[in-house]
Protein backbone atom coordinates (compact mmCIF):
# COMPACT_ATOMS: atom_id res chain seq x y z
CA UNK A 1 0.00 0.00 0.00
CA UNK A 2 1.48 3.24 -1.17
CA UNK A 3 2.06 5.91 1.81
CA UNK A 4 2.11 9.73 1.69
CA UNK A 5 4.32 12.01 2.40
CA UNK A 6 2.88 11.88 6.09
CA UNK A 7 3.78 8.35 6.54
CA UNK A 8 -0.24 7.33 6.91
CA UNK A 9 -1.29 4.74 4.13
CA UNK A 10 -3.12 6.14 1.01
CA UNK A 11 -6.87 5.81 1.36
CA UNK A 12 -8.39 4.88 -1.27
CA UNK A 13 -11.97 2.84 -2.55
CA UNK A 14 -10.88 -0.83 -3.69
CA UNK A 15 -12.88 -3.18 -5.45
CA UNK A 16 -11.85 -6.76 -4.14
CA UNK A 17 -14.50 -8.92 -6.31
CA UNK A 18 -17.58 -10.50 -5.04
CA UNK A 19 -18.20 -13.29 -2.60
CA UNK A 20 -21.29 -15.62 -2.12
CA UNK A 21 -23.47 -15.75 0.59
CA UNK A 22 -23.58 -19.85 2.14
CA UNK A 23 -26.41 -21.41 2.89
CA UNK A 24 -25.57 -20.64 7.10
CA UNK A 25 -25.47 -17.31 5.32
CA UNK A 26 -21.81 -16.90 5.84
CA UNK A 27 -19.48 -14.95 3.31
CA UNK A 28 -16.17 -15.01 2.65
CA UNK A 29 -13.96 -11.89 2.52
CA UNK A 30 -11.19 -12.18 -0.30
CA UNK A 31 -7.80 -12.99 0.56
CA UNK A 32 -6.63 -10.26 -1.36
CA UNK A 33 -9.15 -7.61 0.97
CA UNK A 34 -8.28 -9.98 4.00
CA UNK A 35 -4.60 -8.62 3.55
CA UNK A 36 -4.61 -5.03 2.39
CA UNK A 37 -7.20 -4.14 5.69
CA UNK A 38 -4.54 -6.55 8.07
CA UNK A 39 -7.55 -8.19 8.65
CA UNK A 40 -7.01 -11.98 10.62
CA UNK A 41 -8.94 -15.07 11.98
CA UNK A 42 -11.14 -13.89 14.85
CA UNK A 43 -11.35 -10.33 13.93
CA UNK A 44 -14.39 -8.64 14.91
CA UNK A 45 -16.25 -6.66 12.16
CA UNK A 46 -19.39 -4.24 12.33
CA UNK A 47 -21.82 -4.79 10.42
CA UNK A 48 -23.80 -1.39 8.77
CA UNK A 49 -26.78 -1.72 6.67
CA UNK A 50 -26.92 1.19 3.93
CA UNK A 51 -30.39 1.30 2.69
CA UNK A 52 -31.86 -1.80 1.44
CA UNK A 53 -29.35 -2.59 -1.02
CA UNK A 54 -25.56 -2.13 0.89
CA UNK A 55 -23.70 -3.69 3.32
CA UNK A 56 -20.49 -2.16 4.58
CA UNK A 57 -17.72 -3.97 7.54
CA UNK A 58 -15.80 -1.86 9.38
CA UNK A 59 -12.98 -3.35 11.98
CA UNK A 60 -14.37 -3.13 15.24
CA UNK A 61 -10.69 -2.11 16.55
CA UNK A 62 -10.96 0.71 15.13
CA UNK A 63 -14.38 2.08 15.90
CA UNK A 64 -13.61 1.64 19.09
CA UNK A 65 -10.35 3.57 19.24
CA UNK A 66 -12.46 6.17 17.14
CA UNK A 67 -15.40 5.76 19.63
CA UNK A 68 -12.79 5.90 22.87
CA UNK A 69 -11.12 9.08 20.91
CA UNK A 70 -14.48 11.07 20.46
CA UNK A 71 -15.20 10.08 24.23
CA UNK A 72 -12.25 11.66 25.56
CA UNK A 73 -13.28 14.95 23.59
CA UNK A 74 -16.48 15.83 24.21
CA UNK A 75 -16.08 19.08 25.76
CA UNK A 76 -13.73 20.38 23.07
CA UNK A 77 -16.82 18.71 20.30
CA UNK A 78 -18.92 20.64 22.18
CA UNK A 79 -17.57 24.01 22.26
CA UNK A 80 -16.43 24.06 18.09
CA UNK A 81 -20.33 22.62 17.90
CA UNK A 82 -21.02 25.92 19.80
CA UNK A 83 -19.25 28.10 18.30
CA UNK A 84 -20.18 27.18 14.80
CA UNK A 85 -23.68 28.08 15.90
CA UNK A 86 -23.16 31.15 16.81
């Protein structure tokens, strides 16, 4: 994965091919996907419905860290929520 000047990996959309839901309505990510997210056997995932037609995972790692950042910020959110009100 190609990094910017920054040192943070490029983001970027990536199409990894399709997949087939199993008849214990499993699917399998590809290996290809598997590897470019770091993603490994027992990883949790969240699950997000988009509307009626999309599905979209999201490592549960990093919610969390996003969820525990946010947390620890509130009162800063809260005041640039204020004063963009104003």
């Amino acid at each position: 994965m190609k990094k910017l000047a920054t040192g943070k990996p490029e983001r970027r959309e990536m199409v990894y091919g399709t997949t087939t839901i199993g008849e214990k309505g499993q699917v399998v990510i590809p290996a290809e996907a598997r590897k470019a997210l770091g993603l490994v056997p027992g990883e949790k995932l969240l699950v997000f419905g988009m509307g009626r037609e999309m599905l979209a995972l999201a490592k549960l790692s990093d919610l969390e860290r996003f969820a525990s950042h946010l947390a620890s910020r509130v009162e800063a959110i809260r005041t640039v929520i204020a004063e963009s009100s104003r």
